[in-house]
Protein backbone atom coordinates (compact mmCIF):
# COMPACT_ATOMS: atom_id res chain seq x y z
CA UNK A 1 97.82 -67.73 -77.30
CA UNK A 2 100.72 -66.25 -79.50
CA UNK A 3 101.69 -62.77 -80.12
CA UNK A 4 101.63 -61.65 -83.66
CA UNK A 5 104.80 -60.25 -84.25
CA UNK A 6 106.68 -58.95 -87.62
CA UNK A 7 109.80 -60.51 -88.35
CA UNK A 8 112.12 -57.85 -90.08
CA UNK A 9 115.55 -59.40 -91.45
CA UNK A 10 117.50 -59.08 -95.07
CA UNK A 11 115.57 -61.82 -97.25
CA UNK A 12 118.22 -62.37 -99.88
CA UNK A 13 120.99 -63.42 -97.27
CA UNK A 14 119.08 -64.71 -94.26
CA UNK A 15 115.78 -66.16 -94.91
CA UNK A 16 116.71 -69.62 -94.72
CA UNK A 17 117.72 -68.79 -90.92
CA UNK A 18 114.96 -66.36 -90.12
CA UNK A 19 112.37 -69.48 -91.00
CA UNK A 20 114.18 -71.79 -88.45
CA UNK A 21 113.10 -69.03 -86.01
CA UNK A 22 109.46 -68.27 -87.49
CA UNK A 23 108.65 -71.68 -87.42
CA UNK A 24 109.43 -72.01 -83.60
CA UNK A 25 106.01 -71.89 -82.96
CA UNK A 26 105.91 -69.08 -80.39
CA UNK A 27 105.02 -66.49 -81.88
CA UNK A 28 102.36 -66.32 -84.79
CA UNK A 29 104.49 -63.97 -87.63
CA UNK A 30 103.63 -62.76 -90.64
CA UNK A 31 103.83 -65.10 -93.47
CA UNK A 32 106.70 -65.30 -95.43
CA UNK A 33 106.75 -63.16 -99.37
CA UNK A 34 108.11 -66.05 -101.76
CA UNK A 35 110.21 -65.05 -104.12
CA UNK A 36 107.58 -64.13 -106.67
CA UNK A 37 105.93 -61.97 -104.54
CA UNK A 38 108.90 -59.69 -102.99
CA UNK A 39 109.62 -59.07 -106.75
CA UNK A 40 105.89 -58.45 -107.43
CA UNK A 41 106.04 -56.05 -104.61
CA UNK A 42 109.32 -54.20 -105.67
CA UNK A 43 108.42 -54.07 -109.20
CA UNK A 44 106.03 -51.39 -107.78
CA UNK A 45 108.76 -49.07 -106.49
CA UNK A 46 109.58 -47.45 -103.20
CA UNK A 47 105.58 -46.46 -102.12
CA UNK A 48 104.50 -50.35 -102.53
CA UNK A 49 106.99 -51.82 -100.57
CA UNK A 50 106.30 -49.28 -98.09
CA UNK A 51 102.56 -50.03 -98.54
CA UNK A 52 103.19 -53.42 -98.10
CA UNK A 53 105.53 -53.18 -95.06
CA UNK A 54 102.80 -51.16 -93.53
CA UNK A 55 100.13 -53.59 -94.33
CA UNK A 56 102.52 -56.39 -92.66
CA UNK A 57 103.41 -54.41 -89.11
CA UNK A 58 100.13 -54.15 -88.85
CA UNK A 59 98.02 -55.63 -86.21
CA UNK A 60 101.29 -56.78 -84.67
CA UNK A 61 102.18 -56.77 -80.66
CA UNK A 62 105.89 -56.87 -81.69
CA UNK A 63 108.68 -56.29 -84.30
CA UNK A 64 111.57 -58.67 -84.00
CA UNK A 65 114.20 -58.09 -85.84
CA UNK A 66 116.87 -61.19 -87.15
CA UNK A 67 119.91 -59.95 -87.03
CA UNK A 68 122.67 -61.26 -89.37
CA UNK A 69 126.08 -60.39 -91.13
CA UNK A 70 124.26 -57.10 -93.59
CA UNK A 71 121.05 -56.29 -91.50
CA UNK A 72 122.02 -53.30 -89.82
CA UNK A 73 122.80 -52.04 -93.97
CA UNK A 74 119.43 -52.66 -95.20
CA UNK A 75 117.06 -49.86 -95.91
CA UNK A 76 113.60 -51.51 -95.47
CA UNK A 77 115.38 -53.13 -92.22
CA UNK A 78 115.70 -49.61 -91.12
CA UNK A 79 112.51 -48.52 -92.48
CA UNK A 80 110.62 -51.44 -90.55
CA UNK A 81 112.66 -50.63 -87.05
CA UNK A 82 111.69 -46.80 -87.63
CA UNK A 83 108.31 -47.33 -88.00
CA UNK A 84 107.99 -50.20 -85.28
CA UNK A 85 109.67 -47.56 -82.82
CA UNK A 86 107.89 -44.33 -84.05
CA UNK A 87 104.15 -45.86 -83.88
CA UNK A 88 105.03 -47.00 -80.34
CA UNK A 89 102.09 -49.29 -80.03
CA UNK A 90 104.42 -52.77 -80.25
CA UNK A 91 107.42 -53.96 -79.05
CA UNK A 92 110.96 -53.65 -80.34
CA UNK A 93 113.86 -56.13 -79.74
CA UNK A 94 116.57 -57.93 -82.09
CA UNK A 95 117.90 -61.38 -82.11
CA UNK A 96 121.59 -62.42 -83.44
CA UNK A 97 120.96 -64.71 -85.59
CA UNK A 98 124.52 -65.46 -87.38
CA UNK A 99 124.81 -69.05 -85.54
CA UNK A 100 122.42 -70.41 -87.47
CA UNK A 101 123.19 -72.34 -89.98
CA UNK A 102 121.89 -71.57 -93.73
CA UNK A 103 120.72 -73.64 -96.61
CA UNK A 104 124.04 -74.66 -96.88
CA UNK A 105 125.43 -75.39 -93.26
CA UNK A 106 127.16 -72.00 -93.31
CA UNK A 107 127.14 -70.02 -89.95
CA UNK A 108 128.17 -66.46 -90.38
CA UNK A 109 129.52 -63.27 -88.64
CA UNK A 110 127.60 -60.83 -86.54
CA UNK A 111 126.24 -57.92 -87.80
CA UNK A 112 126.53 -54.03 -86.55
CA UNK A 113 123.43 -53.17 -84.23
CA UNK A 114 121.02 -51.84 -86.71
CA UNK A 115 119.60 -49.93 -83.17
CA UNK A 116 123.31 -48.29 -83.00
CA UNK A 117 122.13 -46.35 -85.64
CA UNK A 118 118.98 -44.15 -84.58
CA UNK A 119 118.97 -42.01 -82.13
CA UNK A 120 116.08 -41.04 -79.70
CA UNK A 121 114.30 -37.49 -78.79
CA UNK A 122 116.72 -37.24 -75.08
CA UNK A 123 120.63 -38.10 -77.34
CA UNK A 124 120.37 -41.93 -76.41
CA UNK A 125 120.73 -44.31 -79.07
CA UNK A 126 118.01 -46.55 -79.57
CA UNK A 127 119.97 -49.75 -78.73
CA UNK A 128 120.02 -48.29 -75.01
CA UNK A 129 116.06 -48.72 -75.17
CA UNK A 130 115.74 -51.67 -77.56
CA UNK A 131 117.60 -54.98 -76.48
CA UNK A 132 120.19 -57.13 -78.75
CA UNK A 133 119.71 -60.49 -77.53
CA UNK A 134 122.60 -62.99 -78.77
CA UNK A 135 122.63 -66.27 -77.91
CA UNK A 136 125.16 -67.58 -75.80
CA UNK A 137 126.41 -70.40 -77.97
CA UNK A 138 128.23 -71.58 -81.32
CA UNK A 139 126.77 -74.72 -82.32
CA UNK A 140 123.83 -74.00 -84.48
CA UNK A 141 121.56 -76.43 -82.44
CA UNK A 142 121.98 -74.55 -79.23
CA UNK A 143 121.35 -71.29 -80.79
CA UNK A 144 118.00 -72.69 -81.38
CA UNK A 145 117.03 -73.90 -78.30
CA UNK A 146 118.42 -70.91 -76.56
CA UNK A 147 115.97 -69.05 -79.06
CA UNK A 148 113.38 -71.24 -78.72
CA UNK A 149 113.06 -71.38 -74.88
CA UNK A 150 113.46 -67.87 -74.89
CA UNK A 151 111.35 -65.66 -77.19
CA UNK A 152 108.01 -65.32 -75.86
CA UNK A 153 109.73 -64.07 -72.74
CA UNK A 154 111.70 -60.95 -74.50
CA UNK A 155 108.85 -60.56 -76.52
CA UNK A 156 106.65 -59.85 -73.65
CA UNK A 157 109.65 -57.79 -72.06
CA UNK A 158 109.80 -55.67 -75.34
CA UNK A 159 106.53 -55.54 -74.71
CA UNK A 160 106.45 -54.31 -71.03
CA UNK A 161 109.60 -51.69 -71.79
CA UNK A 162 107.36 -49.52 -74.19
């Protein structure tokens, strides 16, 4: 059976690559907000995307987030790697996803760490508890099936490390 897990990324600039990785078939995530809905949801203001966030996480054995060129800059990215790490009940892990290609056959750069950026109770960042995991390759293809063949095991080593 597949975990559930909640996908966090930036959905303007990488949602054509996060859905090459949500529709791996691994891992059972959250449905995706079309368009219409993310605005629906943001027309309500800070407290209903928060609500909604909430309402998404939950349930979930993991948060994975897809990490491209602006993640690490995005407050409900942060937000969604706070919460997944202060309700301790899932696991927490990252994937580079800047190989992949987007709707228009663009690769990117890497990001910063967004777990660089919080730091734990004992003065350790949170990237020394949470793992980055970045494919070894260039070619778009092979960024994929390194994903692919990999995820269910770091999500069940995420998992195991809380």
């Amino acid at each position: 059976m597949a975990r559930r897990a909640f996908f966090s990324f930036h959905y303007q600039r990488d949602s054509w690559r996060a859905s090459q990785v949500r529709n791996i078939g691994a891992v059972e995530g959250n449905p995706s907000a079309t368009d219409n809905k993310w605005e629906e949801v943001k027309r309500g203001g800070d407290a209903a995307i928060r609500r909604w966030i909430d309402e998404q996480m939950t349930g979930r054995s993991c948060t994975i987030v897809l990490v491209g060129a602006e993640t690490a800059s995005r407050q409900w990215v942060k937000y969604e790697i706070k919460k997944s790490w202060n309700d301790g009940n899932q696991g927490l892990f990252g994937i580079r996803i800047h190989r992949l290609l987007d709707h228009s056959q663009q690769a990117t750069v890497a990001g910063s760490n967004p777990f660089d950026q919080f730091t734990l109770k004992d003065g350790r960042k949170l990237s020394a508890a949470v793992k980055l995991y970045d494919p070894p390759y260039t070619v778009s293809g092979d960024v994929y099936a390194h994903i692919s063949q990999n995820i269910e095991q770091w999500i069940e080593n995420s998992i195991a490390s809380r």
